[in-house]
N, C-alpha and C. Protein backbone atom coordinates (compact mmCIF):
# COMPACT_ATOMS: atom_id res chain seq x y z
N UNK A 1 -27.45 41.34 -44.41
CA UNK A 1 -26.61 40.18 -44.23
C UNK A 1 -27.44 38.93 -44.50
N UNK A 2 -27.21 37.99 -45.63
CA UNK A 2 -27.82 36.93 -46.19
C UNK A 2 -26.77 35.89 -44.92
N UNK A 3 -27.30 34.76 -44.76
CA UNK A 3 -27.01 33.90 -43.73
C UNK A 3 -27.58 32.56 -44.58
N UNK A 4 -26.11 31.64 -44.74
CA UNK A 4 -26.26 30.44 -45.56
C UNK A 4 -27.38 29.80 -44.59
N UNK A 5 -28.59 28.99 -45.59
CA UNK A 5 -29.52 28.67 -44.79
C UNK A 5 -28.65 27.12 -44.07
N UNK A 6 -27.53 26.66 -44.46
CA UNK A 6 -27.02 25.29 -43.80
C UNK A 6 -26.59 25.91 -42.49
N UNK A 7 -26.19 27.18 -42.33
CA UNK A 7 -25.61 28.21 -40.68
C UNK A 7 -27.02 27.74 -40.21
N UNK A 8 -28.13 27.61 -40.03
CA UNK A 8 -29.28 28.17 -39.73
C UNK A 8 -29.73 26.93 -39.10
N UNK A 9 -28.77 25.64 -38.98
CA UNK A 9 -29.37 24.30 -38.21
C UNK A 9 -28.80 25.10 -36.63
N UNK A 10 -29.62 24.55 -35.78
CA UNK A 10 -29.93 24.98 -34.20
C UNK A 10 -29.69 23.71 -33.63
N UNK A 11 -28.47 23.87 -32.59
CA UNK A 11 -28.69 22.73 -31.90
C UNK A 11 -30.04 22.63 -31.24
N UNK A 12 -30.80 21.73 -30.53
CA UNK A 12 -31.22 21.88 -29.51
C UNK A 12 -31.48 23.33 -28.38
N UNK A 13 -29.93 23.23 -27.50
CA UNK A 13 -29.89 24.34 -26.35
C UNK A 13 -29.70 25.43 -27.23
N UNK A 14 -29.24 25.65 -28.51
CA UNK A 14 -29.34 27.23 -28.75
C UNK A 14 -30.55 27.32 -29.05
N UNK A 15 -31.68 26.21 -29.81
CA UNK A 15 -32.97 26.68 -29.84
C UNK A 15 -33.98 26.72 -28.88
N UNK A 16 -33.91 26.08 -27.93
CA UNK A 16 -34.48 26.16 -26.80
C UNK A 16 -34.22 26.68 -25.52
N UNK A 17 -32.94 26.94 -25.28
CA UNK A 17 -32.02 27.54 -24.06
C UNK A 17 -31.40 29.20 -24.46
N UNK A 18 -30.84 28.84 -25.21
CA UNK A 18 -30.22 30.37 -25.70
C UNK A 18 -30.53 31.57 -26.26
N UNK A 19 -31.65 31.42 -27.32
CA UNK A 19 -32.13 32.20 -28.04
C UNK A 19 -33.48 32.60 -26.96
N UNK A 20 -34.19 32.15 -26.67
CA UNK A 20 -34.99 32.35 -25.41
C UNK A 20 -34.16 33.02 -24.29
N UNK A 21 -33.01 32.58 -23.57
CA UNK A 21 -32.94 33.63 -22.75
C UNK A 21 -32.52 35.14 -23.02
N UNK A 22 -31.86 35.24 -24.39
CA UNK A 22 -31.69 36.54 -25.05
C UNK A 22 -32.98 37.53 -25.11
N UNK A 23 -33.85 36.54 -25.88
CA UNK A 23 -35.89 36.85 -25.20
C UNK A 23 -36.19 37.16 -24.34
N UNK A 24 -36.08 36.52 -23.56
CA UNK A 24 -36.23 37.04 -22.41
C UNK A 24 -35.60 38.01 -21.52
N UNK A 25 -34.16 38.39 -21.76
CA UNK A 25 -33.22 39.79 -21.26
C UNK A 25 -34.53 41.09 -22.26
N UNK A 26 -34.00 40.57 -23.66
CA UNK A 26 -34.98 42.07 -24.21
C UNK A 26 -36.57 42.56 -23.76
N UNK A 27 -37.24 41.39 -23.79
CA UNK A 27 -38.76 41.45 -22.88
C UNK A 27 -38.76 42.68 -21.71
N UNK A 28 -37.75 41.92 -20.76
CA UNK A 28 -37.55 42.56 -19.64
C UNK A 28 -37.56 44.00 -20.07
N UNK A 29 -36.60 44.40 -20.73
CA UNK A 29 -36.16 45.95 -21.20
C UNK A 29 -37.29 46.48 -21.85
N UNK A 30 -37.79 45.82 -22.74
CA UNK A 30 -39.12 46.83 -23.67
C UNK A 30 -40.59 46.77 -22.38
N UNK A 31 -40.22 45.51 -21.25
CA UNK A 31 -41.21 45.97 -20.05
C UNK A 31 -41.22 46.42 -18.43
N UNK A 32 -40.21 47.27 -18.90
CA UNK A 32 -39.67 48.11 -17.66
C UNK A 32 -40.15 48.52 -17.18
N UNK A 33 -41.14 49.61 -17.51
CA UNK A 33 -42.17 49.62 -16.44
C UNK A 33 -43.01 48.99 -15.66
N UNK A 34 -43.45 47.61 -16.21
CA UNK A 34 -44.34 47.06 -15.91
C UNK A 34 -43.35 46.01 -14.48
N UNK A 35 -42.16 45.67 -14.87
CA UNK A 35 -41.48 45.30 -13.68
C UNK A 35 -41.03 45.82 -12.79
N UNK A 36 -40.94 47.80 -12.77
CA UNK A 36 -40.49 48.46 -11.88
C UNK A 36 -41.82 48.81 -11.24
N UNK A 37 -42.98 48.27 -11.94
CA UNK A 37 -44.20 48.90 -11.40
C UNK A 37 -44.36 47.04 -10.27
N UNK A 38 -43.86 46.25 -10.59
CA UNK A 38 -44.52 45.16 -9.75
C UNK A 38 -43.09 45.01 -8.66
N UNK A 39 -41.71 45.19 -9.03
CA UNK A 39 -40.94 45.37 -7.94
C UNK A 39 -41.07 46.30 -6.92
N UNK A 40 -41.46 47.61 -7.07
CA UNK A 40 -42.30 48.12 -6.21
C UNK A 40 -43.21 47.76 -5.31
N UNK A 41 -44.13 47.23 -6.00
CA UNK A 41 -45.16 46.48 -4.91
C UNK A 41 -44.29 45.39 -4.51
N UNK A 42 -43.77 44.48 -4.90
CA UNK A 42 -43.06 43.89 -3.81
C UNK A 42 -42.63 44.09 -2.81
N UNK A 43 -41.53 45.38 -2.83
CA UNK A 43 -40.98 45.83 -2.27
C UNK A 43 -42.08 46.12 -0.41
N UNK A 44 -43.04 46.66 -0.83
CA UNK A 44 -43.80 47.47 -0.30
C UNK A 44 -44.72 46.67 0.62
N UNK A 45 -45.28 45.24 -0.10
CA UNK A 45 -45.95 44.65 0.34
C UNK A 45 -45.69 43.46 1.02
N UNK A 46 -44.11 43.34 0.84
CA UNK A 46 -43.37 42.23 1.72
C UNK A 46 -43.33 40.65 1.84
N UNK A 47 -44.18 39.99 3.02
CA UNK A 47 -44.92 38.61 2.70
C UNK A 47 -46.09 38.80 1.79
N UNK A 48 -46.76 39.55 1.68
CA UNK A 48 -48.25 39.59 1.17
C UNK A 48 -48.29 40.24 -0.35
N UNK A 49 -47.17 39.68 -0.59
CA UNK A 49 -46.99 40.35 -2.28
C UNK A 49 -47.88 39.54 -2.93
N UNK A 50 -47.56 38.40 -2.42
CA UNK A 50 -48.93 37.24 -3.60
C UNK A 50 -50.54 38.12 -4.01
N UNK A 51 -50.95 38.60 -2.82
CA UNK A 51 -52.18 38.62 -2.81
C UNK A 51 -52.41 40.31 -3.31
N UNK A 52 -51.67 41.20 -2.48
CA UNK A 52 -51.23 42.68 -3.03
C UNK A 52 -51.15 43.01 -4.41
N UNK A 53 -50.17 42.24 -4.64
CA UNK A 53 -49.58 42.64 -6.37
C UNK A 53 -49.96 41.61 -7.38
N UNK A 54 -51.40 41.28 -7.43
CA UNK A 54 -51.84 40.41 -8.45
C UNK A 54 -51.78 41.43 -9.69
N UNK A 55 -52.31 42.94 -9.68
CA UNK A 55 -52.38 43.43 -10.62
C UNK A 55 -51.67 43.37 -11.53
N UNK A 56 -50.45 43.90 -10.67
CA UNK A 56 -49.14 44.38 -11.39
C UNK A 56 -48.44 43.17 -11.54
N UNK A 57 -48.53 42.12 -11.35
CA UNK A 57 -48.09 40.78 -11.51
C UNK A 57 -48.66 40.14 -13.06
N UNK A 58 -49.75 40.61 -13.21
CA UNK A 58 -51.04 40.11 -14.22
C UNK A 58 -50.84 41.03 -15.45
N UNK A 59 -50.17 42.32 -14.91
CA UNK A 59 -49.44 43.13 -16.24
C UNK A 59 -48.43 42.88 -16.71
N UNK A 60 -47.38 42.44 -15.85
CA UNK A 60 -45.84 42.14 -16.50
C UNK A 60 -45.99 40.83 -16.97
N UNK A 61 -47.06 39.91 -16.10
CA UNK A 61 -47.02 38.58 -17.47
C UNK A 61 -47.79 38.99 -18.35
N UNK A 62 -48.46 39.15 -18.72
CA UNK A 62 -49.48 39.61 -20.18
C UNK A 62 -48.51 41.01 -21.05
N UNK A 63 -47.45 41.60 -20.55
CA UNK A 63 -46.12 42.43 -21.44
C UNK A 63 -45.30 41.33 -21.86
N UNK A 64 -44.66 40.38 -21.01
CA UNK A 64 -44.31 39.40 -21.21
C UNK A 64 -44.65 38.63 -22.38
N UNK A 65 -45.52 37.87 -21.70
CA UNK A 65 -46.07 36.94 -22.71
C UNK A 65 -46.73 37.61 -24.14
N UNK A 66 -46.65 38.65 -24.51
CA UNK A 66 -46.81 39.33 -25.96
C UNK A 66 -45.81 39.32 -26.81
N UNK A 67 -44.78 39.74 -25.99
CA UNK A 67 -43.58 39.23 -26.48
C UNK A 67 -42.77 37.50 -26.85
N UNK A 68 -42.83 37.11 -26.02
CA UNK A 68 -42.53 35.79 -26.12
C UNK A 68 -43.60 34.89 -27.28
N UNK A 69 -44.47 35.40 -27.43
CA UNK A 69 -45.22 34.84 -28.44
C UNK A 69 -45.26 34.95 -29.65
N UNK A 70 -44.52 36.16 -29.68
CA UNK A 70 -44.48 37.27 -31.26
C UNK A 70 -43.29 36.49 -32.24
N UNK A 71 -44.05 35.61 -33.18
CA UNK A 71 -42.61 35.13 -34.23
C UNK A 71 -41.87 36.16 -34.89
N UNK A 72 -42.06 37.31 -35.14
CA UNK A 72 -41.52 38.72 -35.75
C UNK A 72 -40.40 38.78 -34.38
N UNK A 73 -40.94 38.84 -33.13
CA UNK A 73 -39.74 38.88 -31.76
C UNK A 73 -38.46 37.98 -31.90
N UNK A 74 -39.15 36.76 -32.07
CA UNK A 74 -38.42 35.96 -32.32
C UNK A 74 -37.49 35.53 -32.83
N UNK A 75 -37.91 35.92 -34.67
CA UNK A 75 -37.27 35.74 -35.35
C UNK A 75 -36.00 36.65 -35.28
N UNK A 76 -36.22 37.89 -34.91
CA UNK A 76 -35.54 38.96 -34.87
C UNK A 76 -34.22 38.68 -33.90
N UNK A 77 -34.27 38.22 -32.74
CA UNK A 77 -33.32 37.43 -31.55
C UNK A 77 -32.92 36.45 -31.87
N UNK A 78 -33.53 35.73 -33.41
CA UNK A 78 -32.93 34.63 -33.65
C UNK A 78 -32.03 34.90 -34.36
N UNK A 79 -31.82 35.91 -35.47
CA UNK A 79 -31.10 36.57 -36.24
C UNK A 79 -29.48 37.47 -35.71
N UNK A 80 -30.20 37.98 -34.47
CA UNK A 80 -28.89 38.29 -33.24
C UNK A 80 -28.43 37.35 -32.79
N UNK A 81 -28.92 36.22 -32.55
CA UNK A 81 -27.52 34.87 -32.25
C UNK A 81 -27.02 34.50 -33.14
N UNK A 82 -27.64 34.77 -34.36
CA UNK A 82 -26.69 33.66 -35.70
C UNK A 82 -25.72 34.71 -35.78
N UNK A 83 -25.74 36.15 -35.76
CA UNK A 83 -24.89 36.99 -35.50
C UNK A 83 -23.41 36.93 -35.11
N UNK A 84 -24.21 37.08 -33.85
CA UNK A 84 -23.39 36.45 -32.45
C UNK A 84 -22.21 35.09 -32.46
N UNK A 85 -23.21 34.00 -33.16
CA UNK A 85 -22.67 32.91 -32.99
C UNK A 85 -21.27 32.87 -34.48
N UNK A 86 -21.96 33.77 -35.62
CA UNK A 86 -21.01 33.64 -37.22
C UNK A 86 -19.81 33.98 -36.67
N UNK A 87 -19.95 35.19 -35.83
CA UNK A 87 -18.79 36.27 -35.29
C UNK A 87 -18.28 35.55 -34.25
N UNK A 88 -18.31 34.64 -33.07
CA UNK A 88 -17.60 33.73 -32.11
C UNK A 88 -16.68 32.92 -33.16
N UNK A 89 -17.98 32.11 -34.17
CA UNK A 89 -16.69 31.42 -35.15
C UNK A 89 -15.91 31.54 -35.84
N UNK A 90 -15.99 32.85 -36.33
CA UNK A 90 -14.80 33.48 -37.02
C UNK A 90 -13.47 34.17 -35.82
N UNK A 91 -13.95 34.68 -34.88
CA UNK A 91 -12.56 35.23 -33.64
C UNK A 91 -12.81 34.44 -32.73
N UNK A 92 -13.29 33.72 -32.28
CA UNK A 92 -13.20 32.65 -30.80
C UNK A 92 -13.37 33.24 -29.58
N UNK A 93 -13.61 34.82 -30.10
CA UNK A 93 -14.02 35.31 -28.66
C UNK A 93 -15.71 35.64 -28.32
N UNK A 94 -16.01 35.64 -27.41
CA UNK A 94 -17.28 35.54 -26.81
C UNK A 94 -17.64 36.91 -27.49
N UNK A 95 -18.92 37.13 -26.94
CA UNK A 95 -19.48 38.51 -27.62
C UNK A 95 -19.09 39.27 -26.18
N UNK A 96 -19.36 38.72 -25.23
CA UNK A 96 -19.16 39.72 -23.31
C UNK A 96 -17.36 40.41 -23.89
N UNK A 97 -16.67 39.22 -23.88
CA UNK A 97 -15.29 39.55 -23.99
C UNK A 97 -14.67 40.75 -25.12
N UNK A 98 -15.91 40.75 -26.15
CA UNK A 98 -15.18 41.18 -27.16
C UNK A 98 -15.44 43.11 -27.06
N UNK A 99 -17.03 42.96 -25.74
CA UNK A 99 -17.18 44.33 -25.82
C UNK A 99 -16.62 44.75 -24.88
N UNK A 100 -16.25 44.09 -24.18
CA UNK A 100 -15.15 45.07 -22.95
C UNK A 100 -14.03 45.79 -23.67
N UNK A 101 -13.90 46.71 -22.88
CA UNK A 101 -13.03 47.74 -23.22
C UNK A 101 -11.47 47.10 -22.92
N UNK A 102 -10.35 47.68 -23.78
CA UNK A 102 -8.86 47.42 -23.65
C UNK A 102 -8.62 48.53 -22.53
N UNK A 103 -7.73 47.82 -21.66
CA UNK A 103 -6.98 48.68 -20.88
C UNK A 103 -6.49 50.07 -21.60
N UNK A 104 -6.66 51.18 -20.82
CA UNK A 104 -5.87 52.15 -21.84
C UNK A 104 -4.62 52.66 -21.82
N UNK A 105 -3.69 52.01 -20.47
CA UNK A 105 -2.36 52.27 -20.39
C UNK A 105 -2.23 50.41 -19.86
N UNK A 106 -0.57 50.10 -20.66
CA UNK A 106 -0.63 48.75 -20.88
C UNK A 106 1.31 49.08 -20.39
């Protein structure tokens, strides 16, 4: 899918607000372990998570932040909103709305 480069102006909040938090949902997912490994220690260590779970705190930002840094990441999530956004302007419906399922008796 070629994408007219004039589609490709960013407001502002989609370049700084939107496309980042999409980044940041996928991050999360490709560092699942590393957040089920530090929610755990949370869990576990209660008030004293600060000092407890530096490790595992020091892993999910450094999974994190590999990601968030990666212009290949980037670009790639940037490519899923212009997506996102071609397809809102052509049906007016959201992307949430459009994947929900139809009732199946109406």
């Amino acid at each position: 899918m070629v994408l007219d480069p004039a589609e490709q102006h960013f407001r502002h909040v989609e370049k700084d607000v939107l496309i980042p938090k999409i980044m940041r949902e996928k991050a999360r997912e490709r560092c699942s372990e590393q957040v089920q490994d530090f929610t755990k220690c949370c869990k576990k260590s209660g008030m004293l998570m600060v000092v407890k779970c530096r490790k595992e705190n020091s892993a999910l930002k450094e999974c994190l932040t590999a990601y968030y840094t990666d212009p290949a990441f980037y670009e790639e999530y940037k490519m899923e909103y212009l997506k996102e956004r071609e397809e809102f302007r052509k049906t007016g419906i959201p992307t949430k709305k459009r994947l929900q399922k139809l009732p199946t008796s109406m």
